[in-house]
C-alpha atoms as a PDB file:
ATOM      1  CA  UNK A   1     132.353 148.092  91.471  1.00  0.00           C
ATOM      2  CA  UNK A   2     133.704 144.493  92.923  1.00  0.00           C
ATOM      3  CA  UNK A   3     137.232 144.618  94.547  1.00  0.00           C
ATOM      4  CA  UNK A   4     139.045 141.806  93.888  1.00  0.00           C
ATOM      5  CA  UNK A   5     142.818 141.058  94.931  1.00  0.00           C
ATOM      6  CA  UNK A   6     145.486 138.306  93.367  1.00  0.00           C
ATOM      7  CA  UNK A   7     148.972 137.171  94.201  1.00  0.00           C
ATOM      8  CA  UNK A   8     152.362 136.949  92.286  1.00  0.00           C
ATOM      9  CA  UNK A   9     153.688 134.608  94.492  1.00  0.00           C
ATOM     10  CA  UNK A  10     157.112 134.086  94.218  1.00  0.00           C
ATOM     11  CA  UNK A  11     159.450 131.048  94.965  1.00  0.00           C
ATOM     12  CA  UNK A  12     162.874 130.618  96.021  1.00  0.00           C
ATOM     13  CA  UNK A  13     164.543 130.249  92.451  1.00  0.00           C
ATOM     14  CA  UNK A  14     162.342 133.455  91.061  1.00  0.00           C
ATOM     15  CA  UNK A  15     159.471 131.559  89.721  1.00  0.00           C
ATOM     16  CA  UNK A  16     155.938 132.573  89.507  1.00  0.00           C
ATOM     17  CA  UNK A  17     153.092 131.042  90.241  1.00  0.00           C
ATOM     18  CA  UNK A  18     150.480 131.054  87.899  1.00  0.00           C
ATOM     19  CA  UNK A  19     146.859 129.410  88.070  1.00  0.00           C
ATOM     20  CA  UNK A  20     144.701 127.609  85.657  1.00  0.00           C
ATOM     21  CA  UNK A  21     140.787 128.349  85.828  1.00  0.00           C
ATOM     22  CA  UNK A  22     138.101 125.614  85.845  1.00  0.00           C
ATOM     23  CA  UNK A  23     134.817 125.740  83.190  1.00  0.00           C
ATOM     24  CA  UNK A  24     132.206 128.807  83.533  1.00  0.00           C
ATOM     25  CA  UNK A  25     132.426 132.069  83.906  1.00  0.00           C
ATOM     26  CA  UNK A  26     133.534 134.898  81.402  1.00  0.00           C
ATOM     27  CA  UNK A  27     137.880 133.556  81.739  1.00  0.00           C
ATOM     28  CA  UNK A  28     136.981 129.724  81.647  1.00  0.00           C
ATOM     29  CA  UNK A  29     140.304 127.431  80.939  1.00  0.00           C
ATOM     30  CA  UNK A  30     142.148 131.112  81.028  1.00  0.00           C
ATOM     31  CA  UNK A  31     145.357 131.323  82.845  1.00  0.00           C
ATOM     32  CA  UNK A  32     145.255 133.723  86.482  1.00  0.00           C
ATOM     33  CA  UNK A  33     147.309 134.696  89.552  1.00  0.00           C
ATOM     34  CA  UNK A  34     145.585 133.103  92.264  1.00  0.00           C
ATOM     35  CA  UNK A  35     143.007 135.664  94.074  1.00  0.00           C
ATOM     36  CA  UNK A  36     139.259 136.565  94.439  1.00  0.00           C
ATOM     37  CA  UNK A  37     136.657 139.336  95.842  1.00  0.00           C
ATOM     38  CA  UNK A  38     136.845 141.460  98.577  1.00  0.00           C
ATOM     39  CA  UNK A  39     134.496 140.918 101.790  1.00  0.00           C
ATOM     40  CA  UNK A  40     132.997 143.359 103.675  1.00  0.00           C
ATOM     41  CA  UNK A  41     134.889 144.221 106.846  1.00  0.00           C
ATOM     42  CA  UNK A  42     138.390 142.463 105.053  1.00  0.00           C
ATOM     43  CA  UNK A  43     141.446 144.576 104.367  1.00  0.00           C
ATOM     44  CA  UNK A  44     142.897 144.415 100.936  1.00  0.00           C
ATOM     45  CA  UNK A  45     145.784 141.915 102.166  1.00  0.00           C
ATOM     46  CA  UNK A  46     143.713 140.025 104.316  1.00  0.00           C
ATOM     47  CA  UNK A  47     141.399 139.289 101.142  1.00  0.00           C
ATOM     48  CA  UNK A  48     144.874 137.902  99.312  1.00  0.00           C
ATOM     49  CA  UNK A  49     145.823 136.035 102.143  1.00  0.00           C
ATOM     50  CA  UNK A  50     141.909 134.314 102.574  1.00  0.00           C
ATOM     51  CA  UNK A  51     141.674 133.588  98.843  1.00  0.00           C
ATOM     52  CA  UNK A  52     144.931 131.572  98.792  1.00  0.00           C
ATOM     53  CA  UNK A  53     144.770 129.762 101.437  1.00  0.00           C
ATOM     54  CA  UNK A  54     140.818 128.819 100.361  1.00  0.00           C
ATOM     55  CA  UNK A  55     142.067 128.164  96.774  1.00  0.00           C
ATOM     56  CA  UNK A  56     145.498 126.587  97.581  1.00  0.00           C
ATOM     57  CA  UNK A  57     145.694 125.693 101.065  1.00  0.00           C
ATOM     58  CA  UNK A  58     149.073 127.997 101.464  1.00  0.00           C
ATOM     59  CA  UNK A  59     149.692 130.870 103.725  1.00  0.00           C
ATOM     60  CA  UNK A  60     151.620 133.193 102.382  1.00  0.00           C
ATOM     61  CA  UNK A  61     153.446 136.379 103.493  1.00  0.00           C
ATOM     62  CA  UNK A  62     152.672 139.571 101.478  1.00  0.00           C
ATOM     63  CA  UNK A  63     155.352 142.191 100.409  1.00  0.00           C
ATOM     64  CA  UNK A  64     153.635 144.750  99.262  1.00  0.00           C
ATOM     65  CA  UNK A  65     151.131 146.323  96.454  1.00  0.00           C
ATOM     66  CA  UNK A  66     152.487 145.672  93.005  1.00  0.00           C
ATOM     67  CA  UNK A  67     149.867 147.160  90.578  1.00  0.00           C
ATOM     68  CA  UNK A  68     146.313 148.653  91.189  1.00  0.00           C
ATOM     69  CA  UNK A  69     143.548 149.714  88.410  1.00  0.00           C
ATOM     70  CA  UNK A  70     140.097 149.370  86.829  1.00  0.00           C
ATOM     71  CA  UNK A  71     139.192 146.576  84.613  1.00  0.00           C
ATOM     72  CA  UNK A  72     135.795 146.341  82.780  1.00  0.00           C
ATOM     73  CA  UNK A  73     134.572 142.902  81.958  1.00  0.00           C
ATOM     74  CA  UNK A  74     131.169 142.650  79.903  1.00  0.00           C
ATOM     75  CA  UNK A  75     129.145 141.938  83.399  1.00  0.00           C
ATOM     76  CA  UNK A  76     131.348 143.547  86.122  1.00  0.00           C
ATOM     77  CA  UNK A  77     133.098 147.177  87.098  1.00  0.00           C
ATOM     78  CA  UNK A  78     136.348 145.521  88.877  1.00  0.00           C
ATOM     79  CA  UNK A  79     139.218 147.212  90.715  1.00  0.00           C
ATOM     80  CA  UNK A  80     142.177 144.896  91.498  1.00  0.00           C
ATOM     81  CA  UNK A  81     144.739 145.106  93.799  1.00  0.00           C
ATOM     82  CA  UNK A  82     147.702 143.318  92.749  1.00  0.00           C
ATOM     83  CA  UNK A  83     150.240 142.284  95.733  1.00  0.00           C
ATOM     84  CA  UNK A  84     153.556 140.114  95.718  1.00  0.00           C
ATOM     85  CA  UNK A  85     153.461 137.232  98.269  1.00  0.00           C
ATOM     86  CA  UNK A  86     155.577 133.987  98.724  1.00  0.00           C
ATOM     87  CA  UNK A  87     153.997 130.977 100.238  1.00  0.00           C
ATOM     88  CA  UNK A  88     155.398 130.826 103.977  1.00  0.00           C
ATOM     89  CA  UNK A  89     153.573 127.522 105.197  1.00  0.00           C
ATOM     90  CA  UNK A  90     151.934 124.929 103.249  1.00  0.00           C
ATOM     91  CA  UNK A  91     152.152 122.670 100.307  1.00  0.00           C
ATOM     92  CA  UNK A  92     150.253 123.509  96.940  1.00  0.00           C
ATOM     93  CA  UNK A  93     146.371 122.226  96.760  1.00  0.00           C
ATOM     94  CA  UNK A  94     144.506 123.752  94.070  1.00  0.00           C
ATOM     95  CA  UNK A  95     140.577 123.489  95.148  1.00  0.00           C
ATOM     96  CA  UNK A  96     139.111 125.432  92.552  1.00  0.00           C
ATOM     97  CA  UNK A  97     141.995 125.584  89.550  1.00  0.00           C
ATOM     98  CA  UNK A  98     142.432 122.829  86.935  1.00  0.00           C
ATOM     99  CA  UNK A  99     145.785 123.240  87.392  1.00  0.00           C
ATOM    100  CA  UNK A 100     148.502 125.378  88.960  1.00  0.00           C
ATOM    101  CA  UNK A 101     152.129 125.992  87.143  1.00  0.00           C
ATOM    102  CA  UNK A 102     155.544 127.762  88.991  1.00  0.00           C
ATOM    103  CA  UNK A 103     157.214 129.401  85.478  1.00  0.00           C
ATOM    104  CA  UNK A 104     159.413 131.924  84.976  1.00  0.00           C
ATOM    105  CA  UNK A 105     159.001 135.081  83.911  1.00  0.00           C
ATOM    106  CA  UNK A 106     159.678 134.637  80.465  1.00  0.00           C
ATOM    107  CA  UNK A 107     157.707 131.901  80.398  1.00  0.00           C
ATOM    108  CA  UNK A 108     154.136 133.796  80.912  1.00  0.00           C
ATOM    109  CA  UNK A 109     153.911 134.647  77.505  1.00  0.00           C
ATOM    110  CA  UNK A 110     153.308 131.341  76.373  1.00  0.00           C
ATOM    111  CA  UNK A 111     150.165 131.366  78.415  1.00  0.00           C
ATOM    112  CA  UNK A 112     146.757 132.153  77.545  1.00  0.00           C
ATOM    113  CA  UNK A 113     145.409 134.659  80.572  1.00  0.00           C
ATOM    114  CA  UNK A 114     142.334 136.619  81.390  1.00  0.00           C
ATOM    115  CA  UNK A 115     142.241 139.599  80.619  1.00  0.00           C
ATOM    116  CA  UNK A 116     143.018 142.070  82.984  1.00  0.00           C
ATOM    117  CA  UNK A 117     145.935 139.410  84.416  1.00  0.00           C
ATOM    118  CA  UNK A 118     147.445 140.382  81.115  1.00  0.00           C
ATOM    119  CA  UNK A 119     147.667 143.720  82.197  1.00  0.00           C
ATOM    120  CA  UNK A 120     150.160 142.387  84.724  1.00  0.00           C
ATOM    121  CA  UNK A 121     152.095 140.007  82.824  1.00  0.00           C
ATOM    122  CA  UNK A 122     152.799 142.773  80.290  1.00  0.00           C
ATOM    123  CA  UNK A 123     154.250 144.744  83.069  1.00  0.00           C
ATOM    124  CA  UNK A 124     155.967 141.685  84.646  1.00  0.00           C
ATOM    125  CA  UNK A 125     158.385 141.252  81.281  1.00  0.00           C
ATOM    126  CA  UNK A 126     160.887 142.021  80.252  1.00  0.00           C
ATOM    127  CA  UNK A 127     162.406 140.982  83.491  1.00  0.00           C
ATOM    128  CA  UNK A 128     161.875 143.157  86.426  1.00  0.00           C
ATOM    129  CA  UNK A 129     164.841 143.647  88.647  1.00  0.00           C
ATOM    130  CA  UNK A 130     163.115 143.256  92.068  1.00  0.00           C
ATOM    131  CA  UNK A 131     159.333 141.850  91.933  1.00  0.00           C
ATOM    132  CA  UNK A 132     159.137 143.117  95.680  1.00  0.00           C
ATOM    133  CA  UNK A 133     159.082 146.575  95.238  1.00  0.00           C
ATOM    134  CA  UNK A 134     155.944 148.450  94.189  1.00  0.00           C
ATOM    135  CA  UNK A 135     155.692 149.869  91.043  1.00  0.00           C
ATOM    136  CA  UNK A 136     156.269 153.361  92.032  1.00  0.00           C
ATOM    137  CA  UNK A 137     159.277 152.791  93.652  1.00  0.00           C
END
């Protein structure tokens, strides 16, 4: 099973950041929050932290787990580790996404996303009272 870990980053006005991805792969041209696999010797929120400032050339700071569970895609056994971020230094660069998007909320159902972001967006609406709290609290 690959271990893989994405952001909802969050801005200043309650926006969320959501990435477009590039051609190949089984979620070409799909809609993602920004993330990637785990390496060996990483912690779970030093993987987040790696794969957006490799993908967007931000640092962020990490609140805390949002959503965890098992996804199967026709080639891969995932587990993903959802966290909440914001971006503490740095200006947007996407390196690997055609394009990157700050929306609201109710906004990320006009989106097309992979599939197991959808997972998250279903849980993200209707709007959630405090995006920084994990989802047991």
């Amino acid at each position: 099973m690959i271990h893989v870990t994405a952001a909802i980053i969050i801005d200043h006005r309650g926006r969320i950041l959501i990435c477009k991805r590039g051609p190949g792969g089984n979620c070409a041209h799909l809609w993602e929050f920004p993330g990637g696999k785990l390496e060996p010797g990483e912690t779970l929120e030093e993987c987040v932290v790696r794969e957006c400032r490799e993908e967007l050339e931000v640092e962020i700071g990490v609140f805390g787990i949002y959503d965890e569970f098992d996804f199967s895609y026709p080639d891969n056994e995932l587990r993903f580790t959802f966290f909440t971020a914001e971006i503490i230094r740095g200006k947007l660069n996407p390196n690997v996404h055609e394009e990157v998007k700050w929306v609201f909320h109710g906004e990320l159902s006009n989106f097309e996303f992979c599939p197991a972001d959808i997972i998250v967006v279903d849980r993200l609406m209707p709007p959630v009272n405090n995006l920084f709290l994990t989802k047991n609290e």
